[in-house]
C-alpha atoms as a PDB file:
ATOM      1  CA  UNK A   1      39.413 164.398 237.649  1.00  0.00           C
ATOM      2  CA  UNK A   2      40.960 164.623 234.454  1.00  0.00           C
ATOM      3  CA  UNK A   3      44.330 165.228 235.866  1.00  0.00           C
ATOM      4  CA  UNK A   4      43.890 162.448 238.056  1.00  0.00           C
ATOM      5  CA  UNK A   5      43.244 160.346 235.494  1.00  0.00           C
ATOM      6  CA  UNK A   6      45.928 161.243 233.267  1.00  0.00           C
ATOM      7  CA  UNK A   7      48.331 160.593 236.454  1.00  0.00           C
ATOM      8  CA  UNK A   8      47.038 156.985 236.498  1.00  0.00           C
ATOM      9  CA  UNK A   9      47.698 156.261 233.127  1.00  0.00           C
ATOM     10  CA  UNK A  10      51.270 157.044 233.378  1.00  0.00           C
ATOM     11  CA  UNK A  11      51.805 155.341 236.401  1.00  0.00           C
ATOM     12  CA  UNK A  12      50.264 152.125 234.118  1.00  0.00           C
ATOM     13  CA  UNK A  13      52.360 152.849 231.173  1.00  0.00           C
ATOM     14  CA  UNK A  14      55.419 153.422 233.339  1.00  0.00           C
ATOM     15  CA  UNK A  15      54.348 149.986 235.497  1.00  0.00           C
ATOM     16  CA  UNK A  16      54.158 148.474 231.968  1.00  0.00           C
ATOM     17  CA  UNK A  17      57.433 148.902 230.689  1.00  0.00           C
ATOM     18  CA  UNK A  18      58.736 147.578 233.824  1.00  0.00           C
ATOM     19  CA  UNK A  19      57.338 144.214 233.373  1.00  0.00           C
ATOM     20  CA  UNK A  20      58.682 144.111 229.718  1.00  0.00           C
ATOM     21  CA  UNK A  21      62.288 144.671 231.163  1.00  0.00           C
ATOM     22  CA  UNK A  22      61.534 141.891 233.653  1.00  0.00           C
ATOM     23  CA  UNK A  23      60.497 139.661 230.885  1.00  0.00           C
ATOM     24  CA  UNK A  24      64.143 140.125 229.397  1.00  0.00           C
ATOM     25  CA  UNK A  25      61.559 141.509 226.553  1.00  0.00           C
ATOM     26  CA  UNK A  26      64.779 144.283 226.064  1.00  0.00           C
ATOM     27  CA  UNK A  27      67.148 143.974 223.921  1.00  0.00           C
ATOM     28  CA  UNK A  28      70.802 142.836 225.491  1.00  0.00           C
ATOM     29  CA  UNK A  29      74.196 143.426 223.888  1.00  0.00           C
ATOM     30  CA  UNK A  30      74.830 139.613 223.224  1.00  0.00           C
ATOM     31  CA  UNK A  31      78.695 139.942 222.065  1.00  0.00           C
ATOM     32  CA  UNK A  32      79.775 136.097 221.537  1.00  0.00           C
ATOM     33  CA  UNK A  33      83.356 135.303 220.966  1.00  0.00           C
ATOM     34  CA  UNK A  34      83.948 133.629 218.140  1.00  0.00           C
ATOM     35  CA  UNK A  35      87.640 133.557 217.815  1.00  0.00           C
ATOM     36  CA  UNK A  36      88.514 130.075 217.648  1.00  0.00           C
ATOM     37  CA  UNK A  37      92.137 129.410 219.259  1.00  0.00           C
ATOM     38  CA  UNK A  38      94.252 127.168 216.974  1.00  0.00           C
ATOM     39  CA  UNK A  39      97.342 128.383 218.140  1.00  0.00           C
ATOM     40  CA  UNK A  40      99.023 124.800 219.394  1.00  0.00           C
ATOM     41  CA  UNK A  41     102.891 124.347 219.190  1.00  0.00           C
ATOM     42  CA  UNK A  42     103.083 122.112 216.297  1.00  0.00           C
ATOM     43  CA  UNK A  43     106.843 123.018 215.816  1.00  0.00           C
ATOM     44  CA  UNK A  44     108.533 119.533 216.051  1.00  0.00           C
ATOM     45  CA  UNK A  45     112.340 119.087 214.750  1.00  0.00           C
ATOM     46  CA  UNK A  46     112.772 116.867 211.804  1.00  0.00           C
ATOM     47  CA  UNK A  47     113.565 113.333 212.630  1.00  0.00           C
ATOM     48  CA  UNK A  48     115.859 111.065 210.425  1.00  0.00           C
ATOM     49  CA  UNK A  49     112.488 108.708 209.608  1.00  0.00           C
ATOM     50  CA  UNK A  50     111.100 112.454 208.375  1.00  0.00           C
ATOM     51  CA  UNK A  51     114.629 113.333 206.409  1.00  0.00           C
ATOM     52  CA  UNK A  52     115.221 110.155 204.683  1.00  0.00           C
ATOM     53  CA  UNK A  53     111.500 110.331 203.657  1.00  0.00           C
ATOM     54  CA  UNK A  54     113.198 113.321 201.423  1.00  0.00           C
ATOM     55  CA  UNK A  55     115.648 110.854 199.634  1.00  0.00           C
ATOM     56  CA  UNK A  56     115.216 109.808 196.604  1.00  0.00           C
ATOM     57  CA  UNK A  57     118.585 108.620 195.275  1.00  0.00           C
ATOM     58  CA  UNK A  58     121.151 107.704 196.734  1.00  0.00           C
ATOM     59  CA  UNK A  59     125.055 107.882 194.762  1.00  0.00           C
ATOM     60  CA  UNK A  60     128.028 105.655 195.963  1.00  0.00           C
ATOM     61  CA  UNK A  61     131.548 106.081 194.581  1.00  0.00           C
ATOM     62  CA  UNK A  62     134.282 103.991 195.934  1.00  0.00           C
ATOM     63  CA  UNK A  63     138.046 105.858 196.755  1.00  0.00           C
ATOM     64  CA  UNK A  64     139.509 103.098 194.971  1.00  0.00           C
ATOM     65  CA  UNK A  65     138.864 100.269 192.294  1.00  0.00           C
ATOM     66  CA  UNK A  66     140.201  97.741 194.471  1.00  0.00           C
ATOM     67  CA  UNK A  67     141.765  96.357 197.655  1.00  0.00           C
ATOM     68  CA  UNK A  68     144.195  93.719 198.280  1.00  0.00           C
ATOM     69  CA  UNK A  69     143.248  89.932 199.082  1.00  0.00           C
ATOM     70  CA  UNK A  70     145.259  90.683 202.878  1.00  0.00           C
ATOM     71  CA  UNK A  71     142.645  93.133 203.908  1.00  0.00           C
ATOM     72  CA  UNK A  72     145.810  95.327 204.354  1.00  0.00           C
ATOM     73  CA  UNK A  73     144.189  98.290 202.793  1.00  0.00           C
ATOM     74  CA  UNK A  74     140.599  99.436 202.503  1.00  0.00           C
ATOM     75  CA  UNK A  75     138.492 101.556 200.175  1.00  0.00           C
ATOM     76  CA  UNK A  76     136.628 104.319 201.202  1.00  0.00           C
ATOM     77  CA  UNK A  77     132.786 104.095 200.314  1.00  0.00           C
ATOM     78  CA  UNK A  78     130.959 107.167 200.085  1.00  0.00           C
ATOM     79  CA  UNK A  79     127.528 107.876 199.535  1.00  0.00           C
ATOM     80  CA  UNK A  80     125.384 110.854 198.450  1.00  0.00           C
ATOM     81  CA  UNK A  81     122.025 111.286 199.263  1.00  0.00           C
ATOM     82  CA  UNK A  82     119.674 113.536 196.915  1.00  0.00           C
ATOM     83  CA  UNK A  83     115.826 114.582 197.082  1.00  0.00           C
ATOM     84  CA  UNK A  84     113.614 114.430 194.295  1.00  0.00           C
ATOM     85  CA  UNK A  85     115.235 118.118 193.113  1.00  0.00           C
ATOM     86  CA  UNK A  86     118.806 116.501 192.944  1.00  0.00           C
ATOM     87  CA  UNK A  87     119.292 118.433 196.176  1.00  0.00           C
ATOM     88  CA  UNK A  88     122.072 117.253 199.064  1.00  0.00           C
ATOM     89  CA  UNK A  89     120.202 116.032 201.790  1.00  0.00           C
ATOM     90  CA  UNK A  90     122.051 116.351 205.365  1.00  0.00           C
ATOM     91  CA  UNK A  91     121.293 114.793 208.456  1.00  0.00           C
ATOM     92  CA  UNK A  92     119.892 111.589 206.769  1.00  0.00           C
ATOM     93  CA  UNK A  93     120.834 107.870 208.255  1.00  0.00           C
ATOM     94  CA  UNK A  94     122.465 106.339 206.167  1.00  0.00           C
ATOM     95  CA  UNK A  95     123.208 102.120 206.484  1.00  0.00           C
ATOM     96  CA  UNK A  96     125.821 100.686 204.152  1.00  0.00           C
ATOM     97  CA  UNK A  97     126.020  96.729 203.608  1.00  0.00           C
ATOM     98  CA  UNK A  98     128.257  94.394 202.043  1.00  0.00           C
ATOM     99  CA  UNK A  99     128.866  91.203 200.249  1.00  0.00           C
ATOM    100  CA  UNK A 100     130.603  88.005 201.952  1.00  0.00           C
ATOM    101  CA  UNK A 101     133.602  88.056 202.666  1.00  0.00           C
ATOM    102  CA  UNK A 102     134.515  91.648 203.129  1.00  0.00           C
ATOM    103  CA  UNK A 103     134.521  93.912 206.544  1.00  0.00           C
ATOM    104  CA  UNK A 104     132.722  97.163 207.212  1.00  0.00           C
ATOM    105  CA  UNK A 105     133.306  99.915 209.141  1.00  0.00           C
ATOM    106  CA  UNK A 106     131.036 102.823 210.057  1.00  0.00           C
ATOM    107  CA  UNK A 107     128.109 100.504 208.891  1.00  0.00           C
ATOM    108  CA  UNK A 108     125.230 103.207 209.964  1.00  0.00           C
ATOM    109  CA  UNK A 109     126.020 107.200 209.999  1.00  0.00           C
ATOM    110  CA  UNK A 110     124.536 110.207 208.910  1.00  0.00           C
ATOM    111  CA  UNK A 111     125.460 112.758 205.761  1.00  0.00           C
ATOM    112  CA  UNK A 112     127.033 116.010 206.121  1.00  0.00           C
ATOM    113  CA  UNK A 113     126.005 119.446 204.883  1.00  0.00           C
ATOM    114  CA  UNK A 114     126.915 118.289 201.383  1.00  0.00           C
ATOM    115  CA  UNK A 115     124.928 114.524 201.789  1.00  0.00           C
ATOM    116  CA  UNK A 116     127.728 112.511 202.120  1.00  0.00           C
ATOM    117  CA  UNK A 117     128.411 109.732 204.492  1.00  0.00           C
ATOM    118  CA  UNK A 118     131.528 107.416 204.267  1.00  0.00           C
ATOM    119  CA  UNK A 119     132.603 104.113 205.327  1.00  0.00           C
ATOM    120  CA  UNK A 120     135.367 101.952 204.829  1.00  0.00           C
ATOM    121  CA  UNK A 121     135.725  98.396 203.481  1.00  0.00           C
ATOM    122  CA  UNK A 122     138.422  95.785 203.315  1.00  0.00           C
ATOM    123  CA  UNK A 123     138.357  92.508 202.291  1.00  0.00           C
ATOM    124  CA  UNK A 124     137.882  89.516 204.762  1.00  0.00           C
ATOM    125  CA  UNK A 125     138.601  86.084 203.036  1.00  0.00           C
ATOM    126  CA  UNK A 126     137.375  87.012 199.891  1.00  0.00           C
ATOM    127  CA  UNK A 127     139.881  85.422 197.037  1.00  0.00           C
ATOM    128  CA  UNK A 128     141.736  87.698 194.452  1.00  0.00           C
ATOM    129  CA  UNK A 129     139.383  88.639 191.671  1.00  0.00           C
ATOM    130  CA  UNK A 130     136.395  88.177 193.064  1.00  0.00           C
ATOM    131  CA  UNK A 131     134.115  91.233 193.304  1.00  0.00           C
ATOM    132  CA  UNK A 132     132.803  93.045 196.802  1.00  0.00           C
ATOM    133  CA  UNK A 133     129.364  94.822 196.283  1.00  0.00           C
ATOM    134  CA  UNK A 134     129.149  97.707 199.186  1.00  0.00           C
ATOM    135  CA  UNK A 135     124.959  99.034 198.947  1.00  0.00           C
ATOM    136  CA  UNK A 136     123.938 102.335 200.931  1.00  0.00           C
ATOM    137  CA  UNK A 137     120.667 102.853 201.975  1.00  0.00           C
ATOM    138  CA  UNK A 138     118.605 105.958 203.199  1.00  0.00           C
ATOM    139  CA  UNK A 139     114.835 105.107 203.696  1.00  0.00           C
ATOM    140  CA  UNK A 140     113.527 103.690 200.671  1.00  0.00           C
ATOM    141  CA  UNK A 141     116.582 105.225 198.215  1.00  0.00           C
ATOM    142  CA  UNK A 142     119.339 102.813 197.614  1.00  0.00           C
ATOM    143  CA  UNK A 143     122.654 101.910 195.497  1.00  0.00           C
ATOM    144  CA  UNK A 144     125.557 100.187 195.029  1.00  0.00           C
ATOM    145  CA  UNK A 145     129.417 100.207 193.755  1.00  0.00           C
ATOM    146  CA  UNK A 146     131.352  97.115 193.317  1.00  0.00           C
ATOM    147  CA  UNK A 147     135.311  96.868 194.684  1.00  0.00           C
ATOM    148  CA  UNK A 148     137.610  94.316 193.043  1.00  0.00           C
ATOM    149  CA  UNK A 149     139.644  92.155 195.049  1.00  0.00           C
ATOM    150  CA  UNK A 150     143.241  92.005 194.041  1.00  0.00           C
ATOM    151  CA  UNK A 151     146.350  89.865 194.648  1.00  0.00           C
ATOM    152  CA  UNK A 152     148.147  91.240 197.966  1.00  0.00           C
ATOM    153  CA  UNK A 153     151.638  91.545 195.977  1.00  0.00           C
ATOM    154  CA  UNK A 154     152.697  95.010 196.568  1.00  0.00           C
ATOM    155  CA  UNK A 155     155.865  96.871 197.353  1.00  0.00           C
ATOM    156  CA  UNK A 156     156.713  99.272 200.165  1.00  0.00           C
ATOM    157  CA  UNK A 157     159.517 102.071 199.663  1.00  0.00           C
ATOM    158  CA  UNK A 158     160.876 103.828 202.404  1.00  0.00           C
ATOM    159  CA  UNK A 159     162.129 107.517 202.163  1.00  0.00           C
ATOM    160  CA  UNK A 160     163.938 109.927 204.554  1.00  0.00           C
ATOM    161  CA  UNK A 161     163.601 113.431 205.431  1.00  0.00           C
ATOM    162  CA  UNK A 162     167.543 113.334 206.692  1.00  0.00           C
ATOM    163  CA  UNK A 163     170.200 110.416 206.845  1.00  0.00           C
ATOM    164  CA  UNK A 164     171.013 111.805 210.450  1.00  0.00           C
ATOM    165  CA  UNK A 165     169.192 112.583 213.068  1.00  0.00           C
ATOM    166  CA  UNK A 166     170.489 115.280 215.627  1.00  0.00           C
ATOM    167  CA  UNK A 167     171.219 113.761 219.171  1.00  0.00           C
ATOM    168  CA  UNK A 168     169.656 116.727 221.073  1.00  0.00           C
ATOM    169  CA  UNK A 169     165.921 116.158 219.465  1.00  0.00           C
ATOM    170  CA  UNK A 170     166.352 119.602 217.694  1.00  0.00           C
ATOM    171  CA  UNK A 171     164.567 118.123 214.479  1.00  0.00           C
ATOM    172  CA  UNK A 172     162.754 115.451 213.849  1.00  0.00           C
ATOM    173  CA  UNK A 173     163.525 112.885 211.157  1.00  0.00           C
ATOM    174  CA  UNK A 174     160.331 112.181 208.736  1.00  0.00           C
ATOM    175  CA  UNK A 175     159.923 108.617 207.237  1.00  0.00           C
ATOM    176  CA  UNK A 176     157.778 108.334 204.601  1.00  0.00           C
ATOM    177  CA  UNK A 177     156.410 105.210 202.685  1.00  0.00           C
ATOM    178  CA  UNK A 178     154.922 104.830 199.509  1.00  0.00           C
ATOM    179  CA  UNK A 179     152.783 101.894 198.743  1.00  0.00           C
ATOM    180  CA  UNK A 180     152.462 100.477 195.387  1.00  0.00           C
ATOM    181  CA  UNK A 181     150.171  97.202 194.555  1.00  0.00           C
ATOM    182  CA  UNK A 182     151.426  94.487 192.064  1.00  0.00           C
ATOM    183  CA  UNK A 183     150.428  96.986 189.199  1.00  0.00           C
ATOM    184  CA  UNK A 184     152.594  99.199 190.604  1.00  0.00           C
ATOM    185  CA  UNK A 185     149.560 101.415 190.883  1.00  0.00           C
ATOM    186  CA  UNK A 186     149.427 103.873 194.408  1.00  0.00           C
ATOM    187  CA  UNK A 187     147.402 102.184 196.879  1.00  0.00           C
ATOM    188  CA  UNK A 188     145.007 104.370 199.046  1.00  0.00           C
ATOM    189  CA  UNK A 189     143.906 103.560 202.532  1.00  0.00           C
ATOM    190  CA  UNK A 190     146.620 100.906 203.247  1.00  0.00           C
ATOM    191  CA  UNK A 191     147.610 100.713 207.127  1.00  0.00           C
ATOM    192  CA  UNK A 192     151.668 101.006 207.800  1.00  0.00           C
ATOM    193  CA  UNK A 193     152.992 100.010 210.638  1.00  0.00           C
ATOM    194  CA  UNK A 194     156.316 102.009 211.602  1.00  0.00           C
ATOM    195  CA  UNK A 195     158.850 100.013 214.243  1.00  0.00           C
ATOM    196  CA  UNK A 196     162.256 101.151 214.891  1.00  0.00           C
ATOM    197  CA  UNK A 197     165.216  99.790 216.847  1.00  0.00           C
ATOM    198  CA  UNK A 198     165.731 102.788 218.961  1.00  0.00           C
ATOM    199  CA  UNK A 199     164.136 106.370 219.691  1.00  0.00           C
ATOM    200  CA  UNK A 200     160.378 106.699 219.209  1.00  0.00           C
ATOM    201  CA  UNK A 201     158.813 106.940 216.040  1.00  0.00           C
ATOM    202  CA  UNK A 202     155.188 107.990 215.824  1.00  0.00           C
ATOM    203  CA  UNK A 203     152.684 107.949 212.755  1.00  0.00           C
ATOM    204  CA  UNK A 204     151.633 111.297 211.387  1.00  0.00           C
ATOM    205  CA  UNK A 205     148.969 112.707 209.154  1.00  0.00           C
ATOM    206  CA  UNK A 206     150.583 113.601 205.203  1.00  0.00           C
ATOM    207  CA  UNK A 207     149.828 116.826 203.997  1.00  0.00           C
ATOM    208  CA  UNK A 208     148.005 115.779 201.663  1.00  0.00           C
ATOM    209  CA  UNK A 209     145.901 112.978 203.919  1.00  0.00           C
ATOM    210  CA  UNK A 210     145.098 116.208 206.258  1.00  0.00           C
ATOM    211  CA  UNK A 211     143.733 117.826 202.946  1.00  0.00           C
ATOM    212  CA  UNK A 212     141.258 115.083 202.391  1.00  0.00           C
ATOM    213  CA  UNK A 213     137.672 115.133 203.121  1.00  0.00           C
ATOM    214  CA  UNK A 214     137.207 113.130 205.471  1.00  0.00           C
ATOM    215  CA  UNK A 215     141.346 113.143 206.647  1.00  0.00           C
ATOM    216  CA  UNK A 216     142.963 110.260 206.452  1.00  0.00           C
ATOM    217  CA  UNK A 217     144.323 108.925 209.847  1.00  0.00           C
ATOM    218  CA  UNK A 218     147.552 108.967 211.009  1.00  0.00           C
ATOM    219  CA  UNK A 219     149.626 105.356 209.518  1.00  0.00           C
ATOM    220  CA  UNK A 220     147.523 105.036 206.567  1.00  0.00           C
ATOM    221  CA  UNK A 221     148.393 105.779 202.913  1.00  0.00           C
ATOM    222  CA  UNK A 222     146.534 109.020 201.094  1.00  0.00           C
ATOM    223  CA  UNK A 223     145.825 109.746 197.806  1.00  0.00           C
ATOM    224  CA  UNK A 224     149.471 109.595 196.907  1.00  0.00           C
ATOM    225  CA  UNK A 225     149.392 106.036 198.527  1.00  0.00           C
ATOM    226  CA  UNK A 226     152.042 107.670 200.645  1.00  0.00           C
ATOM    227  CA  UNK A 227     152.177 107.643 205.048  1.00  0.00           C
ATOM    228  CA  UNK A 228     154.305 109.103 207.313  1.00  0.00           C
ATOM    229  CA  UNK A 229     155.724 109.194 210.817  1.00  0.00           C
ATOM    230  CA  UNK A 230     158.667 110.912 213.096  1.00  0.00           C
ATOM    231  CA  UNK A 231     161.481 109.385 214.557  1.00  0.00           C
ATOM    232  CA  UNK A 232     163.929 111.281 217.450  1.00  0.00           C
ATOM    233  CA  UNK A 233     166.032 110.061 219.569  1.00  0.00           C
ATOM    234  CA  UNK A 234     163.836 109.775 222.571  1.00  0.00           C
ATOM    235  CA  UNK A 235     166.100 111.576 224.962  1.00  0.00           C
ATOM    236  CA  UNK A 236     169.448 108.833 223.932  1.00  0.00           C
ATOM    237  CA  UNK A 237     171.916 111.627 222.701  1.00  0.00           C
ATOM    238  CA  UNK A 238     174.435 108.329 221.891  1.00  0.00           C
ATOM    239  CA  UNK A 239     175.666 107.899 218.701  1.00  0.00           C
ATOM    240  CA  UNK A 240     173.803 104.987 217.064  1.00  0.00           C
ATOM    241  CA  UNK A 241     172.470 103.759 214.087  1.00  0.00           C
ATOM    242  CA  UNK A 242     168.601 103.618 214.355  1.00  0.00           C
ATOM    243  CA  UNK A 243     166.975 100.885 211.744  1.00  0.00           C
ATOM    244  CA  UNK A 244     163.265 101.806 210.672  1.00  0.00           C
ATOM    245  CA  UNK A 245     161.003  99.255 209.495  1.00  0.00           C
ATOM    246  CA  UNK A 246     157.283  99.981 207.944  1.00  0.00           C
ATOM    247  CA  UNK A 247     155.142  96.613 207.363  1.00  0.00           C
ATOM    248  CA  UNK A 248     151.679  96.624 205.294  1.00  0.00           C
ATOM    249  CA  UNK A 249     150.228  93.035 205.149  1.00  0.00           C
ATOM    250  CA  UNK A 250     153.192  90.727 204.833  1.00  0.00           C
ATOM    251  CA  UNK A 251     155.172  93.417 203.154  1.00  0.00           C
ATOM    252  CA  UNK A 252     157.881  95.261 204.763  1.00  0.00           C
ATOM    253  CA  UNK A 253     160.458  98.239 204.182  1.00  0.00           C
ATOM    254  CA  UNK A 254     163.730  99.263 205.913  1.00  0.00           C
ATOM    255  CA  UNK A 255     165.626 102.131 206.164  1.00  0.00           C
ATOM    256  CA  UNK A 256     168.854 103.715 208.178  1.00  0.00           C
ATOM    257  CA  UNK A 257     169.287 106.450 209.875  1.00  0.00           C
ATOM    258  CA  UNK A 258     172.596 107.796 211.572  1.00  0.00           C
END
């Protein structure tokens, strides 16, 4: 009887714990993840808005101290953009303006590696000593040089590689002219215009034009207010004198060659 009972009192306990586990009264590995995924691509490229944000002065320096009345020459504007650190700061937009009575190229650009962008003015109307303000701007960053317009009296001199110029093509003949304004100062950025009465002639980059930074094209004067183009016979092989002419403004140059 003892037994018995002793047999029905496990069964209970066992019956017991049963129920408990039914109950969820056990305890459960409850392992909640809690690592929060922030992981989004937030990688986005720098926009110009973003760069010239960055700016906070702006230099401008002008190639040359003035530019004839004819708008036959121009001045090359560049401007420097620096962050707070006096830092270059490439890849901002830069947008240059201008007084009346001037012209503008390459109004809106962007700087280089170094923070400079460049553009070019010439004068439009305005009258000989008057004063051309050219402004660059990059976001909120801004300034200014001023250009003096200058009587268009200048001179043109015409040189020659060679008084002759072999009939089979074999070399070239180089014509070079130097452009001097009523000061008799070099002028810089002036556009030539080469013409000759036979052959070809064709406008070529100076040495020292192909130097600069930016170059200077083809036809216009460099630092030495010098440009430069190549005549050849263009196939004639006659004998022939061969007269070349190079204009700037209302100013023009001739030379001979045999």
């Amino acid at each position: 009887m003892v037994t018995t009972m002793r047999k029905l009192g496990c069964i209970l306990a066992a019956l017991s714990v049963l129920a408990l586990s039914a109950c969820g009264g056990g305890s459960l590995s409850t392992g909640t993840n809690t690592g929060t995924h922030t992981g989004s691509s937030s990688g986005s490229s720098s926009s110009s808005g973003g760069i010239n944000a960055t700016v906070a002065t702006v230099k401008v320096s002008s190639s040359a101290a003035s530019v004839p009345a004819d708008g036959s020459a121009g001045a090359t504007i560049t401007a420097q953009t620096l962050d707070a650190n006096n830092n270059a700061v490439s890849g901002a937009t830069v947008t240059f303006s201008t007084s009346t009575g001037s012209v503008l190229t390459n109004e809106t650009t962007t700087t280089d590696v170094a923070g400079h962008a460049t553009a070019t003015v010439t004068d439009s109307g305005g009258a000989a000593g008057s004063t051309i303000t050219v402004s660059a701007t990059a976001g909120t960053a801004k300034g200014s040089a001023n250009v003096m317009v200058v009587s268009n009296q200048q001179s043109v001199t015409l040189l020659v590689s060679s008084p002759s110029l072999p009939s089979n093509g074999s070399k070239p003949v180089t014509i070079q002219a130097i452009v001097r304004n009523a000061s008799n100062q070099l002028v810089t950025g002036a556009v030539v215009s080469f013409s000759a009465t036979s052959g070809g002639i064709t406008p070529v980059t100076t040495t020292a034009g192909a130097a600069a930074t930016p170059a200077v094209p083809a036809g216009t004067t460099d630092a030495n207010g010098a440009a430069a183009a190549q005549l050849t016979p263009a196939g004639d092989p006659t004998n022939r004198t061969i007269t070349v002419t190079a204009t700037v403004g209302s100013t023009q140059a001739t030379a001979a060659v045999a």
